[in-house]
Protein backbone atom coordinates (compact mmCIF):
# COMPACT_ATOMS: atom_id res chain seq x y z
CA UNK A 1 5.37 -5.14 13.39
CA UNK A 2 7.74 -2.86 11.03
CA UNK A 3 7.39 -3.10 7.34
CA UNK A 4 9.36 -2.44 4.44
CA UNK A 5 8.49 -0.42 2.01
CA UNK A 6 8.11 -2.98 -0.60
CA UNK A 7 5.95 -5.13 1.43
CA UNK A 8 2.13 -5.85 1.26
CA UNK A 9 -0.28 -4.79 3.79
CA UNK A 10 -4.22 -4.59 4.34
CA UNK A 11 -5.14 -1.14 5.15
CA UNK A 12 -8.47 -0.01 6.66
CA UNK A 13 -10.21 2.33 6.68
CA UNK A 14 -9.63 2.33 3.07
CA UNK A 15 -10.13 6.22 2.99
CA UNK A 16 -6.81 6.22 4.74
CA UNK A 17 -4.58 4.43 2.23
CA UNK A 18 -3.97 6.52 -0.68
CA UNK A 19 -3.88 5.89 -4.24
CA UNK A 20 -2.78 2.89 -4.39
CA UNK A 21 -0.56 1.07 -7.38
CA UNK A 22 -3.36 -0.79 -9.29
CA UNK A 23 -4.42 2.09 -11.44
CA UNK A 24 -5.52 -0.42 -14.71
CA UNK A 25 -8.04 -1.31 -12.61
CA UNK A 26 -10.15 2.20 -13.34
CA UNK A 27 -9.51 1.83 -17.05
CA UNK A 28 -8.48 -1.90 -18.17
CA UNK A 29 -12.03 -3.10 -17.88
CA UNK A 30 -12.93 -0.57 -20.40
CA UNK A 31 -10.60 -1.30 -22.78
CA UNK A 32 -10.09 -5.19 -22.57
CA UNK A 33 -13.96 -5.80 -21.26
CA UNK A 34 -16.06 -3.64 -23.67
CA UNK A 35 -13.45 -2.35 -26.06
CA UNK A 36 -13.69 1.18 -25.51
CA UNK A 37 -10.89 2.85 -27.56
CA UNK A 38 -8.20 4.79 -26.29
CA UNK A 39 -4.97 7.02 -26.67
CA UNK A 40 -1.84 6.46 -24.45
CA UNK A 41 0.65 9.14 -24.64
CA UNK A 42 3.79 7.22 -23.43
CA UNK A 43 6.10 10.47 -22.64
CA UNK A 44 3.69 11.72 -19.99
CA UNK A 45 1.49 8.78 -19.08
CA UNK A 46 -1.88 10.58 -20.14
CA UNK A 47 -4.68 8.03 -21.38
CA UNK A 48 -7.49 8.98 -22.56
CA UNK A 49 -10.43 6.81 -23.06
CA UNK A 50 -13.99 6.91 -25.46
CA UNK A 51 -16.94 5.19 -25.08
CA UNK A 52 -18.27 3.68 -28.62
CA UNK A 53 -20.68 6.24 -29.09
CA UNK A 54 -18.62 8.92 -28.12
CA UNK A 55 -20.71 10.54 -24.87
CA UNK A 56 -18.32 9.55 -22.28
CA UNK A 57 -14.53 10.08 -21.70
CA UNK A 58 -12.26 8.78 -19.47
CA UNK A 59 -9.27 10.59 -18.52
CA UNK A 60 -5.94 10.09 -16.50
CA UNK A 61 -3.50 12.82 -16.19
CA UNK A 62 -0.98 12.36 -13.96
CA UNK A 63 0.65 15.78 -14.99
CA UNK A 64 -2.11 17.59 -14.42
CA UNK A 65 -1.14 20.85 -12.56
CA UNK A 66 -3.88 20.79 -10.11
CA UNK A 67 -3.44 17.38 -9.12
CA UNK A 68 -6.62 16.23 -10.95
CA UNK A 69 -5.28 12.57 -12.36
CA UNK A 70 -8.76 11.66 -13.26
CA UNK A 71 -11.64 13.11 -15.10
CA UNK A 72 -15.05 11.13 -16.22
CA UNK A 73 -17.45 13.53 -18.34
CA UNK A 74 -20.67 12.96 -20.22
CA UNK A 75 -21.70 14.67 -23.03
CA UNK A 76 -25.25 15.08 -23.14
CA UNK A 77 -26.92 15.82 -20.44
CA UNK A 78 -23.25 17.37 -19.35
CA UNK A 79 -21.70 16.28 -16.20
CA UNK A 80 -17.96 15.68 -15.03
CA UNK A 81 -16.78 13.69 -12.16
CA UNK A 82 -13.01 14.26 -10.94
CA UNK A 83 -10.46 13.09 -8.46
CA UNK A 84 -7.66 13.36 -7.33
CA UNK A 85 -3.77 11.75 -6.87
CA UNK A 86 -4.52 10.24 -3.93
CA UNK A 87 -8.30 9.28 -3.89
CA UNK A 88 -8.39 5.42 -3.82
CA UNK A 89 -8.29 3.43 -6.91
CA UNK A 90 -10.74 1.26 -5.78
CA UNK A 91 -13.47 3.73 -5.33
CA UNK A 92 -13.33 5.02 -8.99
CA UNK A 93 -12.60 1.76 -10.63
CA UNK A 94 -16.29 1.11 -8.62
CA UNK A 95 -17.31 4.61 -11.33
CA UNK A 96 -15.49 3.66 -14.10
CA UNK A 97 -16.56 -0.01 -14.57
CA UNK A 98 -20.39 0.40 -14.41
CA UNK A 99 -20.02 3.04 -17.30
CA UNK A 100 -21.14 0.79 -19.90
CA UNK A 101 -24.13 -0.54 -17.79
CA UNK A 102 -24.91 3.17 -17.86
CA UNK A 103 -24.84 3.19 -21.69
CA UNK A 104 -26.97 0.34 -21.98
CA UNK A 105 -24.26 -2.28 -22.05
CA UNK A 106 -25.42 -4.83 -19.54
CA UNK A 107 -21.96 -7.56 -20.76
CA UNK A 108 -19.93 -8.75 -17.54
CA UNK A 109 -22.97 -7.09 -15.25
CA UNK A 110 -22.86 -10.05 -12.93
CA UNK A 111 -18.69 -9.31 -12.39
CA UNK A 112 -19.51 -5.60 -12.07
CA UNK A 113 -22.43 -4.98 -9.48
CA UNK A 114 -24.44 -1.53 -9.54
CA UNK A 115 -25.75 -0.57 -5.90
CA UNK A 116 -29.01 0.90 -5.46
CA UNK A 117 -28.29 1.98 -2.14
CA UNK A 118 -29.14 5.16 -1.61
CA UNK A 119 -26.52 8.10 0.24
CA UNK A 120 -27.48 8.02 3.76
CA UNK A 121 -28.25 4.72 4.04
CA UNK A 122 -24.45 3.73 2.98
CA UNK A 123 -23.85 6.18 5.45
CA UNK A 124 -25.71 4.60 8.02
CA UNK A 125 -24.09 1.05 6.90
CA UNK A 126 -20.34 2.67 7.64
CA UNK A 127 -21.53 4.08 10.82
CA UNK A 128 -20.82 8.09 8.90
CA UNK A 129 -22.32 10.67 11.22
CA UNK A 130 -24.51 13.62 9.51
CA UNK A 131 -24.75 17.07 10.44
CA UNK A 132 -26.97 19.19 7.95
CA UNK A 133 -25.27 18.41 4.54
CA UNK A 134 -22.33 16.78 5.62
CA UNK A 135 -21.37 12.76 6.56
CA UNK A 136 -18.66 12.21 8.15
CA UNK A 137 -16.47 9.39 8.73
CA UNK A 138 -15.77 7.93 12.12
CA UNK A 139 -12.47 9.12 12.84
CA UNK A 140 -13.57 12.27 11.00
CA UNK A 141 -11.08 12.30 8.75
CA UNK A 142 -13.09 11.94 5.36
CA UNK A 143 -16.33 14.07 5.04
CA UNK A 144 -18.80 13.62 1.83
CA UNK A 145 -20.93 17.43 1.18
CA UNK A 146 -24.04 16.83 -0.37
CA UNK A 147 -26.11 20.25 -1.36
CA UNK A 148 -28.66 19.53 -3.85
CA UNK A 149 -28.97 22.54 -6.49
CA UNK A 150 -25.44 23.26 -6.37
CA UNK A 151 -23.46 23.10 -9.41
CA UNK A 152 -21.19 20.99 -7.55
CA UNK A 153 -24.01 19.34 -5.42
CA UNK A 154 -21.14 15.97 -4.19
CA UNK A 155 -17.91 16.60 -2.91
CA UNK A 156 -16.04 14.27 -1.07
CA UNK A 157 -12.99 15.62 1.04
CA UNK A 158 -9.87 13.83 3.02
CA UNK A 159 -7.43 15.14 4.89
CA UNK A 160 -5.12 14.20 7.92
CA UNK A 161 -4.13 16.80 10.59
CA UNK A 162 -2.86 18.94 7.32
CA UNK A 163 -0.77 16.05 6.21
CA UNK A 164 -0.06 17.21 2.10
CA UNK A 165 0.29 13.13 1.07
CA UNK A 166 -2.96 12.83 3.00
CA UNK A 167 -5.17 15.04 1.05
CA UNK A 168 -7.57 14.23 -1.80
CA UNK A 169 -10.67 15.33 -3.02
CA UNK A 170 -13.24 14.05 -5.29
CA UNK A 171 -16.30 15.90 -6.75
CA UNK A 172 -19.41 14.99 -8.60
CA UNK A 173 -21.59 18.54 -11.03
CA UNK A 174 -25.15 18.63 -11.51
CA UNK A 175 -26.75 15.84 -13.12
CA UNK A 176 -24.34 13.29 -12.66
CA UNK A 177 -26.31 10.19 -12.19
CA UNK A 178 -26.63 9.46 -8.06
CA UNK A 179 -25.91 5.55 -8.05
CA UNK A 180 -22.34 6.41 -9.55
CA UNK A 181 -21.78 8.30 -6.94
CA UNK A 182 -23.18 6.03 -4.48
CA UNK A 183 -20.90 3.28 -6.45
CA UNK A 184 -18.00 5.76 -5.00
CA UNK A 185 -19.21 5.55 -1.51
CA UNK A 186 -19.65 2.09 -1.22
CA UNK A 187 -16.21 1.45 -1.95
CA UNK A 188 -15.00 4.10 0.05
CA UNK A 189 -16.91 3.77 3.08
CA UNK A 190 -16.81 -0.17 2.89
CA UNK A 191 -14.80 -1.59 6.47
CA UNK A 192 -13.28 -4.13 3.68
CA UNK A 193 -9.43 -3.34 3.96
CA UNK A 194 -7.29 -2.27 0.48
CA UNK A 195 -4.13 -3.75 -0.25
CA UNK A 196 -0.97 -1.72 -0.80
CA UNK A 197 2.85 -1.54 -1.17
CA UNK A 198 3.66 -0.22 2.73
CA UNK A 199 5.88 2.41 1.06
CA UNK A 200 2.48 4.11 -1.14
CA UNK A 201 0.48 4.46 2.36
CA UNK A 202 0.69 8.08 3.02
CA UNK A 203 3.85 8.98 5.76
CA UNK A 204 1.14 10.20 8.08
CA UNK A 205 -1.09 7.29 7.87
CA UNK A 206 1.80 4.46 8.68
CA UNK A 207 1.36 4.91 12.39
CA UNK A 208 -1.64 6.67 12.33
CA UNK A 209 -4.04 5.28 15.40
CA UNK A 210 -7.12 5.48 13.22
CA UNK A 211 -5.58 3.02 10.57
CA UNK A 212 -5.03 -0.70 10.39
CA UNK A 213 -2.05 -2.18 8.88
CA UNK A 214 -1.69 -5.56 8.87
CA UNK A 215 0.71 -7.89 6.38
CA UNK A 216 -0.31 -9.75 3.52
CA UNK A 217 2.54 -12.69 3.16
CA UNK A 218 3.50 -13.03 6.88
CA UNK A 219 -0.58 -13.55 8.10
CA UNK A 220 -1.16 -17.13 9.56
CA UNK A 221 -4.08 -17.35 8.33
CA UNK A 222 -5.93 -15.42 5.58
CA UNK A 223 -5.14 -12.23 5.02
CA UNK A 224 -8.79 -10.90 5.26
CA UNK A 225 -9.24 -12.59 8.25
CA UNK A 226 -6.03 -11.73 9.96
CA UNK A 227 -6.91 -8.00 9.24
CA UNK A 228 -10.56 -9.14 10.72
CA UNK A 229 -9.34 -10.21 13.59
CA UNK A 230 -6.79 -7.40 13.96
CA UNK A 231 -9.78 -4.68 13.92
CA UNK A 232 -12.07 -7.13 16.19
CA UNK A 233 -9.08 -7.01 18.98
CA UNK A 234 -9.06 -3.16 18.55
CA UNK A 235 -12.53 -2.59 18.92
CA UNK A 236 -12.11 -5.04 22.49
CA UNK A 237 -9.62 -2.77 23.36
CA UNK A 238 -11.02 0.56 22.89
CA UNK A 239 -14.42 -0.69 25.12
């Protein structure tokens, strides 16, 4: 069915669906949950975000010149996590929110799970394929790097047939802790649909074969499991 830009829709995978408009989710738990201060620079839309004791920042940028809205960093040992415009909101709100359980800070840890899984076996959940260091999606559009030693030793890359509004990237350095980034995979890899405006899903994606769109006001049932169904009559099809 066509959509309007304006309207809501269930996208899966949720690799596919771009940024996304609920960007408080990343940081509002921080602020309003655990009280993490913070600096919001109105004229460009930069906030910046400190944990109590001061070894962890949050950062989003959407000026930044590279494209890199969002920075996490730890002070001691050092490590930075980054990402950018168009990674899903979803899968670094799943970083940002177990921060405090990091620090110690175990409030709200029944509302904020912390997986234990480890890499390949979300892999193996999502049905990723690996080849050496490399998983890769099933429509091989999103591929996670992992080379232990590296500096950069996580990298996750997406990009469709070259499409520019299709492209992110997100990378993890040395001696960031594994279980946030396997909090990042989980979300990403998860077959659990992401809602957005139709007119935020990236050009290329709208009537892309590999993703499902399906509405979120029109559904006759559920939303979830109209978008269930939707990928369950896909699957039937593609036999």
């Amino acid at each position: 069915m066509p959509f309007e830009a304006g309207d809501r829709v269930l996208v899966s995978p949720r690799y596919l669906a771009g940024a996304g408009d609920r960007l408080a989710d990343a940081i509002g738990p921080l602020i309003h949950l655990f009280g993490w201060p913070y600096e919001h620079e109105r004229a460009s839309g930069r906030i910046h975000v400190d944990s109590p004791d001061g070894s962890i920042f949050v950062s989003f940028d959407p000026g930044h010149p590279n494209g890199q809205w969002w920075t996490i960093a730890h002070h001691e040992p050092w490590w930075e996590a980054k990402f950018t415009q168009q990674t899903p909101i979803e899968a670094i709100a799943a970083v940002t929110q177990t921060l405090p359980q990091l620090l110690g800070d175990d409030r709200h840890i029944e509302r904020i799970p912390l997986t234990s899984t480890p890499l390949a076996q979300i892999a193996d959940l999502s049905h990723w394929t690996r080849e050496g260091a490399t998983f890769t999606s099933p429509d091989g559009h999103c591929h996670l790097k992992h080379i232990p030693g590296e500096e950069t030793p996580w990298r996750f890359r997406h990009r469709v047939r070259g499409g520019f509004d299709t492209h992110w990237y997100a990378a993890f350095t040395q001696d960031t802790p594994e279980r946030l980034v396997a909090q990042f995979f989980t979300q990403l890899a998860t077959t659990t649909p992401v809602e957005r405006a139709f007119g935020d899903v990236p050009r290329l994606v709208r009537n892309l074969d590999d993703a499902l769109i399906t509405p979120v006001r029109a559904a006759a049932v559920n939303p979830h499991v109209h978008h269930a169904a939707a990928r369950l009559e896909r699957a039937v099809r593609r036999r």
